[in-house]
Structures are given as C-alpha cells and as structure tokens.
C-alpha atoms as a PDB file:
ATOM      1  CA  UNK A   1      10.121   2.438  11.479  1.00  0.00           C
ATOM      2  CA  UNK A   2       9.772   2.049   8.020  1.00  0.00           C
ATOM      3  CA  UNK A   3       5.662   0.653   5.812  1.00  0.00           C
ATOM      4  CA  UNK A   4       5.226  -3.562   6.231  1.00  0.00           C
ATOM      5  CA  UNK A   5       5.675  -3.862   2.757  1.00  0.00           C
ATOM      6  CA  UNK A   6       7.993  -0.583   1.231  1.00  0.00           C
ATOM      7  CA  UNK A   7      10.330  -0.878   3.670  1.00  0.00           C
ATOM      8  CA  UNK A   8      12.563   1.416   2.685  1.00  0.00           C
ATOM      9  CA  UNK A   9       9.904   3.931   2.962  1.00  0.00           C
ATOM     10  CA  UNK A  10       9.896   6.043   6.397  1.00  0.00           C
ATOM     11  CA  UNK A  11       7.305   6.773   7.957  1.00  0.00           C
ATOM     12  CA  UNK A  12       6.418  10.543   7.930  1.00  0.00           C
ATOM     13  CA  UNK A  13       3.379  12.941   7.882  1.00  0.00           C
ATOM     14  CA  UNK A  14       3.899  13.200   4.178  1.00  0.00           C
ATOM     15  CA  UNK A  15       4.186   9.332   3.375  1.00  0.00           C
ATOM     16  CA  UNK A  16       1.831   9.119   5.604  1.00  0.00           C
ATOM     17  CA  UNK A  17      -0.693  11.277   3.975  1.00  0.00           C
ATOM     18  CA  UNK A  18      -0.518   9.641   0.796  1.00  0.00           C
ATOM     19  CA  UNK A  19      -0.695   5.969   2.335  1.00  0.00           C
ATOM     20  CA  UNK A  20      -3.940   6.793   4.077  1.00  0.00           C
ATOM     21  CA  UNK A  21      -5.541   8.551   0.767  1.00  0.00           C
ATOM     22  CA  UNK A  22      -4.250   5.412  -1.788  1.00  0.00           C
ATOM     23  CA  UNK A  23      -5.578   2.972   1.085  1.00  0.00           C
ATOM     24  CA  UNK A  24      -8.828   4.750   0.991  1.00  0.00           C
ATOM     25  CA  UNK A  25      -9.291   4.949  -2.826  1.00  0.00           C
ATOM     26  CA  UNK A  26      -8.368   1.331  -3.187  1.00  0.00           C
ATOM     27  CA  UNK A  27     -10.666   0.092  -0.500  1.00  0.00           C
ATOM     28  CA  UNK A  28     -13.407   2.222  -2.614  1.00  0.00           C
ATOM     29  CA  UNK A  29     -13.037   0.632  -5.643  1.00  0.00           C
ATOM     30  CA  UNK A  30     -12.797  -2.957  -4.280  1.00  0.00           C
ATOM     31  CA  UNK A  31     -15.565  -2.589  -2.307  1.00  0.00           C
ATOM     32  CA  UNK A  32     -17.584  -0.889  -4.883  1.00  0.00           C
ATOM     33  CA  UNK A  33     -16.908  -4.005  -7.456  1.00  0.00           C
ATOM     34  CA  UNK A  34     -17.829  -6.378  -5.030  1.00  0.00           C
ATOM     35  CA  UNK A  35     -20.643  -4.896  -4.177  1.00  0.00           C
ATOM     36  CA  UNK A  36     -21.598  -4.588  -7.864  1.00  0.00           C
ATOM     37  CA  UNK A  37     -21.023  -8.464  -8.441  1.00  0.00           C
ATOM     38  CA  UNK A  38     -23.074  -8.849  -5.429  1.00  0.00           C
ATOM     39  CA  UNK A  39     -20.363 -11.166  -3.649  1.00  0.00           C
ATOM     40  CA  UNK A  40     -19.781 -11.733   0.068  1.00  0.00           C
ATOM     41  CA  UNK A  41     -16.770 -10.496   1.522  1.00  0.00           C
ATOM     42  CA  UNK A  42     -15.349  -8.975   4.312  1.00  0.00           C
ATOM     43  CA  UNK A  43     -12.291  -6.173   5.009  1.00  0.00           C
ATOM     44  CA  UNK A  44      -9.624  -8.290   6.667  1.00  0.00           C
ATOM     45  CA  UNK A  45      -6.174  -8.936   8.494  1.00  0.00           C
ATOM     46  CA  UNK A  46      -4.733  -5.431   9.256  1.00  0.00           C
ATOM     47  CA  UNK A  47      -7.741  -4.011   7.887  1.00  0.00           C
ATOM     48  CA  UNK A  48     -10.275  -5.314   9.939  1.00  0.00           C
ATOM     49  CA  UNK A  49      -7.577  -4.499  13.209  1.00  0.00           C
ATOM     50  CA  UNK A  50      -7.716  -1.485  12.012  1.00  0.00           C
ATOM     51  CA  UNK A  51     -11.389  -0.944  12.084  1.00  0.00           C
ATOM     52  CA  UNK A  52     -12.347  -2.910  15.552  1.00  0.00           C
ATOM     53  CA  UNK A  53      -9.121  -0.812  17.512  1.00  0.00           C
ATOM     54  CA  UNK A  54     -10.866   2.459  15.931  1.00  0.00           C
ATOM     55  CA  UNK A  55      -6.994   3.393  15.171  1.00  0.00           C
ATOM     56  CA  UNK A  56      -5.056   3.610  12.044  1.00  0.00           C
ATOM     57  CA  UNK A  57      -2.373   1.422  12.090  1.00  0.00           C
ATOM     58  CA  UNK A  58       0.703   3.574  11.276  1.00  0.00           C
ATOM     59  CA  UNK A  59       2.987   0.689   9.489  1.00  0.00           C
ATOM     60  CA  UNK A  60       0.137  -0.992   7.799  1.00  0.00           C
ATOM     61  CA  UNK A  61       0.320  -0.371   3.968  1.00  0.00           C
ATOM     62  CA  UNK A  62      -2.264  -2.591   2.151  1.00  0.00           C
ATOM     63  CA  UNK A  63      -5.698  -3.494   1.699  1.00  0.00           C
ATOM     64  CA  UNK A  64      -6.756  -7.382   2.333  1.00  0.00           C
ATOM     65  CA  UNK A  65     -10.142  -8.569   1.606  1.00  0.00           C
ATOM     66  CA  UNK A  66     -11.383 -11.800   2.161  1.00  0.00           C
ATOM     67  CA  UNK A  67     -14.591 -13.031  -0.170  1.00  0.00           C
ATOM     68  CA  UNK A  68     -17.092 -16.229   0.027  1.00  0.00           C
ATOM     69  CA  UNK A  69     -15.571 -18.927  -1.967  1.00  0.00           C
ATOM     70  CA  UNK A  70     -19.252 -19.759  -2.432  1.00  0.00           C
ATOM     71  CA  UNK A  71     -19.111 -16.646  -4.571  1.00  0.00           C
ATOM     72  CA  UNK A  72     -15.967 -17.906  -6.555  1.00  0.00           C
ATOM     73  CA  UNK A  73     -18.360 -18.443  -9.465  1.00  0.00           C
ATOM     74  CA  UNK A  74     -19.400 -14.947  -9.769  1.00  0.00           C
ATOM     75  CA  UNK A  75     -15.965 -13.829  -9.319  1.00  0.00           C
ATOM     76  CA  UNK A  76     -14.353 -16.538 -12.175  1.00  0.00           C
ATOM     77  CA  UNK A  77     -16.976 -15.052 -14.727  1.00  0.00           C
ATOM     78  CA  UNK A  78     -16.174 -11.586 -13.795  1.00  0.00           C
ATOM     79  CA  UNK A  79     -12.069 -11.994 -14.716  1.00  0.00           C
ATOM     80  CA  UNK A  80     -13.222 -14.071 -17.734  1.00  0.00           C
ATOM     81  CA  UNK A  81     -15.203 -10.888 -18.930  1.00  0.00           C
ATOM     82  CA  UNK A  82     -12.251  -8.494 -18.001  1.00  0.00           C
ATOM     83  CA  UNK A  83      -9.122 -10.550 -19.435  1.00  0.00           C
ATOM     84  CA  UNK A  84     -10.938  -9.999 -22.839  1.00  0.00           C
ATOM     85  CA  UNK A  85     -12.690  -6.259 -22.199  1.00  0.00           C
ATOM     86  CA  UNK A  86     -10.002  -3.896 -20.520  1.00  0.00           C
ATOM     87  CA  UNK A  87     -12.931  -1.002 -20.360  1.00  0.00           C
ATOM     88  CA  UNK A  88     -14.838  -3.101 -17.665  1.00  0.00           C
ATOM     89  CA  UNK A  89     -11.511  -2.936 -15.178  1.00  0.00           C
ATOM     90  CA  UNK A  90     -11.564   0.960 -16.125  1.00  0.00           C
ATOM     91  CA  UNK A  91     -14.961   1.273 -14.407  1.00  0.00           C
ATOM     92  CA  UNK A  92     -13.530   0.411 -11.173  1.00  0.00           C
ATOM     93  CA  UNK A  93      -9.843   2.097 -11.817  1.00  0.00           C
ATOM     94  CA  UNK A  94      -8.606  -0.890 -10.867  1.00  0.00           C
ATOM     95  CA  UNK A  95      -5.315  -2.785 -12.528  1.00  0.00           C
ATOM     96  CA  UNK A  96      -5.306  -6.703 -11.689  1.00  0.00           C
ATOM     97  CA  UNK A  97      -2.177  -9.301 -12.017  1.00  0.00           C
ATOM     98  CA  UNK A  98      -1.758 -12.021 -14.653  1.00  0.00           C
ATOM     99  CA  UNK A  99      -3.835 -14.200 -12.713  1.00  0.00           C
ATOM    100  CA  UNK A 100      -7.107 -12.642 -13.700  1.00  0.00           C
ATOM    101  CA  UNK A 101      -7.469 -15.293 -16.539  1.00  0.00           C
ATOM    102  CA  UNK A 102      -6.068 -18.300 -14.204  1.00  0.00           C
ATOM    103  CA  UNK A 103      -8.956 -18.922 -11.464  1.00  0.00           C
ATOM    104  CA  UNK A 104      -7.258 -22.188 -10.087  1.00  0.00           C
ATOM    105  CA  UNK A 105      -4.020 -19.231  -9.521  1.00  0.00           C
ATOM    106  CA  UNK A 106      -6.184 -17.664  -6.924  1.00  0.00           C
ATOM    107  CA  UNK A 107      -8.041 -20.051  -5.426  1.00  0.00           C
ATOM    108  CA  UNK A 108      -4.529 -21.687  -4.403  1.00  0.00           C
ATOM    109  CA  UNK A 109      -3.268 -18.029  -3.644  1.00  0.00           C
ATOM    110  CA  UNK A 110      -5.421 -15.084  -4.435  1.00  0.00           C
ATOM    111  CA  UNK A 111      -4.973 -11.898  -6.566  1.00  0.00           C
ATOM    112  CA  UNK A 112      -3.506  -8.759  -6.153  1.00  0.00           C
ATOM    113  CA  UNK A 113      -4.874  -5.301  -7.594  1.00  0.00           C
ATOM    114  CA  UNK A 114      -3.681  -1.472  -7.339  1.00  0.00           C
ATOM    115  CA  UNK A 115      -5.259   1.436  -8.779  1.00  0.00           C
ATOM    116  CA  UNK A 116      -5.205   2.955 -12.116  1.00  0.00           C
ATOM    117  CA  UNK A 117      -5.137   6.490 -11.498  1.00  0.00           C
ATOM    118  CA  UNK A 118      -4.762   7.897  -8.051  1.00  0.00           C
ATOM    119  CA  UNK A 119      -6.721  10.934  -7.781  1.00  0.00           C
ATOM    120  CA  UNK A 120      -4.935  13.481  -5.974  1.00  0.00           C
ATOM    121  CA  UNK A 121      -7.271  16.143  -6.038  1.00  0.00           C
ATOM    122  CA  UNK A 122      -6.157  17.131  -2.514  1.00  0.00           C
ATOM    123  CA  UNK A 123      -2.648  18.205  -3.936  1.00  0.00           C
ATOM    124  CA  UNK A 124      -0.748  15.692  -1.678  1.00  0.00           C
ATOM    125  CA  UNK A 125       3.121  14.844  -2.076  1.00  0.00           C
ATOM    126  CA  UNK A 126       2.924  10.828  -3.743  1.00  0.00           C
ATOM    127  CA  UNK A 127       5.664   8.667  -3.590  1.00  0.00           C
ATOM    128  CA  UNK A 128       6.983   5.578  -5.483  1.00  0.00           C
ATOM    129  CA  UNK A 129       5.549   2.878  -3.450  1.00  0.00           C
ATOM    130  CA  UNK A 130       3.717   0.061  -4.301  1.00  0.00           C
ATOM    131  CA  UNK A 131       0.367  -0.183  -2.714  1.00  0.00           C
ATOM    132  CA  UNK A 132      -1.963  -3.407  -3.324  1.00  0.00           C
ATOM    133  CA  UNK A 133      -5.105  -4.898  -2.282  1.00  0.00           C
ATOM    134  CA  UNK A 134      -5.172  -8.623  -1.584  1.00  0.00           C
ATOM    135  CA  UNK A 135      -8.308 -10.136  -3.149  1.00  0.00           C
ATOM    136  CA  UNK A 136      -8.454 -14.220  -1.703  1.00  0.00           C
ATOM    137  CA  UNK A 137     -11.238 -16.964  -0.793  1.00  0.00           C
ATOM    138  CA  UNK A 138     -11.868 -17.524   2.517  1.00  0.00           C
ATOM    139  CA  UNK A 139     -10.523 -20.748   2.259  1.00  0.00           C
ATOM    140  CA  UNK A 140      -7.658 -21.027  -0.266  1.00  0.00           C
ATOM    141  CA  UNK A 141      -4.867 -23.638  -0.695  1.00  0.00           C
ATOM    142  CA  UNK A 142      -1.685 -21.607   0.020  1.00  0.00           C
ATOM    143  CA  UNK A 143      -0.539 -21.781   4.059  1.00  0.00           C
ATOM    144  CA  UNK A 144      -0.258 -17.989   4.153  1.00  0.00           C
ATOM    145  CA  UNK A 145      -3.508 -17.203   3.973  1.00  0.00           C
ATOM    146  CA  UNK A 146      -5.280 -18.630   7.630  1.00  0.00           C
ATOM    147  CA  UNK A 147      -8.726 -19.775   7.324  1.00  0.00           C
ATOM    148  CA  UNK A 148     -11.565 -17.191   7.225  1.00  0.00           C
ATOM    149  CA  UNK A 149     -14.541 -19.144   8.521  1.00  0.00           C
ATOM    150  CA  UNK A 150     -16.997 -16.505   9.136  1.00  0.00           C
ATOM    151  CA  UNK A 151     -20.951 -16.821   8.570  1.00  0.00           C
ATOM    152  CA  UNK A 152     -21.293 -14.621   5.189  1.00  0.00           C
ATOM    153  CA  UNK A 153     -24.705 -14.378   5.215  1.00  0.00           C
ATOM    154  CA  UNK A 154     -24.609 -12.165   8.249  1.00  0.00           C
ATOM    155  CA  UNK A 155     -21.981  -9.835   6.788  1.00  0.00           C
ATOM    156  CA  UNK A 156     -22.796  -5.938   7.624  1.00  0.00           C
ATOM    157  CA  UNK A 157     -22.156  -2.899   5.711  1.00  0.00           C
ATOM    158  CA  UNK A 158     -20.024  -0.099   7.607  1.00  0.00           C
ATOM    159  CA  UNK A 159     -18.035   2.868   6.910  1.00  0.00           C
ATOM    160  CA  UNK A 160     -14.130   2.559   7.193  1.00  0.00           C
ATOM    161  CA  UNK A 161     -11.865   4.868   5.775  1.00  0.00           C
ATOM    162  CA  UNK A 162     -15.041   6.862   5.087  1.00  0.00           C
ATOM    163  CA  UNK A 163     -15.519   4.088   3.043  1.00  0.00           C
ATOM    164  CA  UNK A 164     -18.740   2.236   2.530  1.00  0.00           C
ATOM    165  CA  UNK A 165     -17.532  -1.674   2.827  1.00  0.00           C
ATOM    166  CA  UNK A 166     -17.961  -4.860   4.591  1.00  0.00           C
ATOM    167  CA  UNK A 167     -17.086  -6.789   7.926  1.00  0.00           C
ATOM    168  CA  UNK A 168     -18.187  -9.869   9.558  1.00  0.00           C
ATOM    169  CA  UNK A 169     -21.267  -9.491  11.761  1.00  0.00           C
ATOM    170  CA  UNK A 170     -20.365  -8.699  15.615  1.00  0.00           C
ATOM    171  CA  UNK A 171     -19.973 -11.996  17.136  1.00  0.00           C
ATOM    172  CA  UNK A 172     -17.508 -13.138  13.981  1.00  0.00           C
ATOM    173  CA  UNK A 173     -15.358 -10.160  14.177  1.00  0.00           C
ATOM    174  CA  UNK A 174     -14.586 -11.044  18.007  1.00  0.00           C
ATOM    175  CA  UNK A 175     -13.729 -14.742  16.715  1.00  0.00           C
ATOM    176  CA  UNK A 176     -11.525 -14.404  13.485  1.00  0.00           C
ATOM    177  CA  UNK A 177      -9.337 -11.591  15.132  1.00  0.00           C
ATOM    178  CA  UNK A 178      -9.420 -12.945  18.583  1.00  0.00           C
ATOM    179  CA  UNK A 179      -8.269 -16.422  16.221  1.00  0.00           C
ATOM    180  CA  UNK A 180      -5.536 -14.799  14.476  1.00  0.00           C
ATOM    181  CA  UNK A 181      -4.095 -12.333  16.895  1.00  0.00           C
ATOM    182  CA  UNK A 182      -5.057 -13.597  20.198  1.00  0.00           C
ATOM    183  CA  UNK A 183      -7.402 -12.305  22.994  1.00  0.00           C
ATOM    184  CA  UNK A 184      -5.558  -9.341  23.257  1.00  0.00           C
ATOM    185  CA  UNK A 185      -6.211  -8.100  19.852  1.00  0.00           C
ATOM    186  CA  UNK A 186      -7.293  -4.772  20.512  1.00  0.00           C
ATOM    187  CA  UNK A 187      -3.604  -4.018  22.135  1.00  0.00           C
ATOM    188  CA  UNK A 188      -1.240  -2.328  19.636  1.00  0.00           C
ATOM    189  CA  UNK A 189       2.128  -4.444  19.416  1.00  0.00           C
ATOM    190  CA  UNK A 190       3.878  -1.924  18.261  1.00  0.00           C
ATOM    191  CA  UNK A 191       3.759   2.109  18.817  1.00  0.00           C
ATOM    192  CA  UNK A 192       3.124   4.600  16.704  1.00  0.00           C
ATOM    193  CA  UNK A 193       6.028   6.059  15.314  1.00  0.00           C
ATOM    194  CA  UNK A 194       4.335   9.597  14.526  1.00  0.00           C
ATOM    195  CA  UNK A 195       2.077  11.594  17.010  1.00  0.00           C
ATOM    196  CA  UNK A 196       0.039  14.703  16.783  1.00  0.00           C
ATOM    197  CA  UNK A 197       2.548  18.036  17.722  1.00  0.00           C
ATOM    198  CA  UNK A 198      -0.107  21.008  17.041  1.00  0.00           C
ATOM    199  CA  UNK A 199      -1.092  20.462  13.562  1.00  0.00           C
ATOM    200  CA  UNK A 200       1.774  18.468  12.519  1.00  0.00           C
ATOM    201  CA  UNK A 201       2.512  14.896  12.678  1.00  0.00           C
ATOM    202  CA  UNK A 202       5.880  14.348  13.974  1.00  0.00           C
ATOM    203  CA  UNK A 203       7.999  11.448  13.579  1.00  0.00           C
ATOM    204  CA  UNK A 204       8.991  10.775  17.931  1.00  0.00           C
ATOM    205  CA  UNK A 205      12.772  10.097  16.708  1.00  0.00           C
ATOM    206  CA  UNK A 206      12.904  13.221  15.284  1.00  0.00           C
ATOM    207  CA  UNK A 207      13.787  12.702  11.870  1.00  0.00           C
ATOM    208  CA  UNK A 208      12.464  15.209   9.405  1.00  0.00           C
ATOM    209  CA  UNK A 209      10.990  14.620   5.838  1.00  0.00           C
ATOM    210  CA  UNK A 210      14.101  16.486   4.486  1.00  0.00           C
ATOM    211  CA  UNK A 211      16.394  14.241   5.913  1.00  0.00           C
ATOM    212  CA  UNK A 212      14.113  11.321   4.562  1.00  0.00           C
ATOM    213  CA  UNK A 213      14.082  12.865   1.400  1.00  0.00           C
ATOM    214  CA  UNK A 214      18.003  13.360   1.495  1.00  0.00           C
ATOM    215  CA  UNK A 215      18.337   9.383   2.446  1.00  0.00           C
ATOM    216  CA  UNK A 216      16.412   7.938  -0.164  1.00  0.00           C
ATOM    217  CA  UNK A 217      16.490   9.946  -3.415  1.00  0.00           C
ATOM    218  CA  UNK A 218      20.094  11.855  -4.859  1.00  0.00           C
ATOM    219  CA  UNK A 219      20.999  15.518  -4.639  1.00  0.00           C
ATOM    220  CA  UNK A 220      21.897  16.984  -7.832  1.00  0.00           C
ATOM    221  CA  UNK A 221      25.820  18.282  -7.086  1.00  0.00           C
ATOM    222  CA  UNK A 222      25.105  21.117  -9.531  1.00  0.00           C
ATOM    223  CA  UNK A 223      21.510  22.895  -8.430  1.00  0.00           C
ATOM    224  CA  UNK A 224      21.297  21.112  -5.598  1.00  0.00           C
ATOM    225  CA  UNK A 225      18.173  19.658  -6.144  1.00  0.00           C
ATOM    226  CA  UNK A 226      16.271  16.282  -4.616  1.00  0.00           C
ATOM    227  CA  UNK A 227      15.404  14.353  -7.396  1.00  0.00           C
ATOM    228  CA  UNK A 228      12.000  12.236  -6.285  1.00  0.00           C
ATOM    229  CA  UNK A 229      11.900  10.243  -9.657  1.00  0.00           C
ATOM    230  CA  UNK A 230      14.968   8.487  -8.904  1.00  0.00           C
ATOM    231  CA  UNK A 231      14.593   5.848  -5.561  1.00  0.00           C
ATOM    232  CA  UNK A 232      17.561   3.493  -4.702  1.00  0.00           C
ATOM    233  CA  UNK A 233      16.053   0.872  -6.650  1.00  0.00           C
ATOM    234  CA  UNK A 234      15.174   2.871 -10.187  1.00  0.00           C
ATOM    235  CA  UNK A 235      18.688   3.804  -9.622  1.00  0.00           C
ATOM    236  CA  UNK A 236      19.792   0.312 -10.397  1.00  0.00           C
ATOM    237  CA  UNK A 237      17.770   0.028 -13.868  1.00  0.00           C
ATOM    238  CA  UNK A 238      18.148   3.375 -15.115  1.00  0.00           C
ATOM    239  CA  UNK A 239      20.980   4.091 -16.908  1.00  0.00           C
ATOM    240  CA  UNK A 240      21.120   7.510 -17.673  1.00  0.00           C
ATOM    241  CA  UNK A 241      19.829   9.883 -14.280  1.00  0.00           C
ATOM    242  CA  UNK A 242      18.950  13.202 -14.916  1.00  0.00           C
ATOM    243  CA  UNK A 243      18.824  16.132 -13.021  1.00  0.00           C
ATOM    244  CA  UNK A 244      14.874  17.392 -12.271  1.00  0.00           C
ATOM    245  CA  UNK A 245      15.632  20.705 -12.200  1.00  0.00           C
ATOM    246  CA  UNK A 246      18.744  21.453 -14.779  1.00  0.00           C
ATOM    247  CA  UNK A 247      18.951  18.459 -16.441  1.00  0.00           C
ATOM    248  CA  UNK A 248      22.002  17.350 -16.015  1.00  0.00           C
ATOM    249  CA  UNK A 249      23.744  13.958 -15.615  1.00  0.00           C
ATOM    250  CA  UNK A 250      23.507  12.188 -12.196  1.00  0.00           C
ATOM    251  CA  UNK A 251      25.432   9.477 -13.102  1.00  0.00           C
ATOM    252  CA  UNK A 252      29.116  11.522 -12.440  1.00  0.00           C
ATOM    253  CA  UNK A 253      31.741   9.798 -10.792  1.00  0.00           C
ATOM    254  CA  UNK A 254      33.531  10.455  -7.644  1.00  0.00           C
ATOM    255  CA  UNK A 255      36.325  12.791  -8.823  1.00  0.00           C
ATOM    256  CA  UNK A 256      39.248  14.063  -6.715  1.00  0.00           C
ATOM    257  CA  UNK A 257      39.111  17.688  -6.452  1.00  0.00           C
ATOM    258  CA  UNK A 258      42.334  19.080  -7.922  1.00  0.00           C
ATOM    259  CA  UNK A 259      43.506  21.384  -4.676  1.00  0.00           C
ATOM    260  CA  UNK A 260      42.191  18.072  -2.484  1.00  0.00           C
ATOM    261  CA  UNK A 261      43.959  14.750  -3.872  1.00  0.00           C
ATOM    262  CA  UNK A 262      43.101  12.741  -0.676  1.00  0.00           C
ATOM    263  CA  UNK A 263      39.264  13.647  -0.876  1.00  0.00           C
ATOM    264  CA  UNK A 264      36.393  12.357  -2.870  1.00  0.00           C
ATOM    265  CA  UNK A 265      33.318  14.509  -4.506  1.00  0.00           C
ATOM    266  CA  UNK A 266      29.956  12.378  -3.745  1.00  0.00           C
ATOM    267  CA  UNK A 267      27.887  12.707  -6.338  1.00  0.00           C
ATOM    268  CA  UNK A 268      24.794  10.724  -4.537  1.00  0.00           C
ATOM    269  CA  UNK A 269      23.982  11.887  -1.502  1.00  0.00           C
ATOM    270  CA  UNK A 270      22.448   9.729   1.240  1.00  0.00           C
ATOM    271  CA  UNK A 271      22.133  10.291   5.118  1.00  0.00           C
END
C-alpha cells in the first residue's frame, strides 16, 4: 500500500516517520493562524477520523480543515494583507497557492498550503513528497467538498498530533462523520499495512526500506550508490543526473558488454 495522495510512495517506518512529523508541523501552523485570526474551524475528513478512532491512519497523508464561512471576511482580509507582505506568511512558515489573492477561487474550491521549512530537528530521513493542508468553507461551491454543517460556536479546543487545534463539539463530531462515512465510522476500512515488531515498524508484506529505496530512486552503476534526489518523476525533467556520491553521469545508456553481446548493462535500477 502506497500514501492517498504520493502514491508512488510506500509505506514504511521511515516514510512513515516523516509523514507523521510534516502532518504534525502543518497542523501547528494552521491551527496556530487560525487561532490568531480568531476564526472558527474545525480539523476534518481523515483528520477528524483520525482523532475520534484514537488511531493514526497509516495511508492518510494530508491535513483538511474546514472553517466558518461566517468567518470568510476575516480570512479574505488576511490573504489581501499576505499577497502584498510575504513576511506575514513567514510568521506561520506557511507557503499558500495562487489563490491567496482570488477569494471567489476558494470559496468555489478552497486553498491549499504546505510548509516553508520543515524542521527536522529530530534527524529523520525526508522524502520528496508533497504534503498539503486543505484550507475550505464549510459550505463551498465545488461538489468535492460535502457540506460541513456543524454549530461553530460550540467548537472545542483539543490536542491532536500533540497539537493544540479544533473539532466540532461532541454531539457534531458523531453527526458529520457518522454523515460522511456511515454509522460505522469508527471501523477501519482498510488495515494497517505496518505493525509494531519490537521497536521497529514493519511493513506485514515484508518489503524492506532498501528494497523501497532500490524501486524508486537509481543506483549509481559506478559506486553503487542510491541517489534520493532523483524520484521517477524528477527523472523525467532533469536532464543531466548525477551521481550523489562520485558525481558521475546517470544518464548512461544500456551498453552491451563486449565478452556478452546478447546482454544489456542497466544503468537504472528498479525492483
């Protein structure tokens, strides 16, 4: 099983690690700059499953939020001041899309934000992956986005994620999830794909983070080295690859060995 949204990304203890950390510094600054602009919202979708199951969800790779359109005042003003003063953004080390500057954008579909820096203080591996945070009304025009008609006014303030943030009061968390994902809610549809083995996570088919590493990113044939900066999709718009570790070209073609015609050198490894 691969993330929701960077599916070619397996899941892994490593990938895993870093999903968990970005989620968590993402949810921070949202929540802190909502909290600042003193608008209503709530953590949703995933999110808020998430947070009534008590459970991470393993494939979940985003951060939705759902805010008081009453509040889409506050909010227009805000993205007015920031589309003209890039150091008010840098408070909350948060990057938004074009549609900062084009309120009737994201009242018909929301906005999207990621972080500015990740701070990896804890010395994790990272990985090229693109994490966002969905920012929309509660009520907004496009069909993907299902009505959030919770009470605002009786929002509550929780941890998640070790996270200070926000979720609907106890009676309107039972309704919007039971509304979107049925009575059952609290049942996982799908299983984990990684479980606990001593102090490891492990992935339960058994593939390792070498072989991972080995499927997605190419082997230098020279020093034999995995070369992280280079997924299968930089691979398309780069054209010069170099080697990491020794510098040396990546982009070498398969070349018959002399003393084996019939055989092919690969230059790009993948599982």
């Amino acid at each position: 099983m691969s993330y929701q949204h960077n599916t070619k990304i397996l899941i892994t203890e490593e990938t895993f690690k870093y999903v968990q950390s970005y989620k968590k510094q993402l949810l921070n600054c949202m929540s802190k700059l909502l909290f600042d602009l003193n608008i209503k919202f709530t953590i949703a979708h995933g999110v808020l499953l998430e947070y009534a199951r008590g459970k991470k969800i393993q494939h979940d790779d985003d951060i939705d939020i759902r805010f008081n359109i009453g509040d889409v005042e506050k909010w227009r003003i805000f993205c007015d001041k920031a589309s003209t003063d890039p150091t008010i953004l840098k408070k909350y080390n948060l990057i938004f899309d074009s549609r900062i500057n084009n309120i009737k954008a994201q009242i018909y579909h929301g906005i999207q934000c990621w972080l500015e820096d990740f701070d990896n203080s804890e010395n994790i591996e990272t990985f090229e992956m693109k994490i966002i945070g969905d920012l929309v009304c509660n009520i907004v025009g496009h069909k993907q986005w299902n009505i959030y008609d919770i009470d605002f006014s009786k929002t509550q303030r929780v941890l998640h994620l070790n996270v200070e943030t926000s979720i609907p009061s106890d009676e309107d968390l039972v309704y919007i999830l039971n509304k979107q994902w049925g009575q059952d809610y609290l049942i996982p549809d799908k299983q984990d794909i990684i479980e606990p083995k001593g102090d490891k996570l492990v992935r339960k088919d058994g593939i390792t983070h070498e072989q991972f590493m080995e499927h997605m990113y190419p082997l230098c044939k020279y020093c034999n080295t995995i070369n992280p900066q280079f997924n299968k999709q930089t691979q398309k718009y780069t054209k010069v690859l170099k080697c990491l570790q020794c510098n040396r070209s990546l982009n070498y073609k398969n070349v018959p060995k002399k003393d084996e015609p019939n055989k092919k050198r690969i230059g790009l490894v993948f599982l």
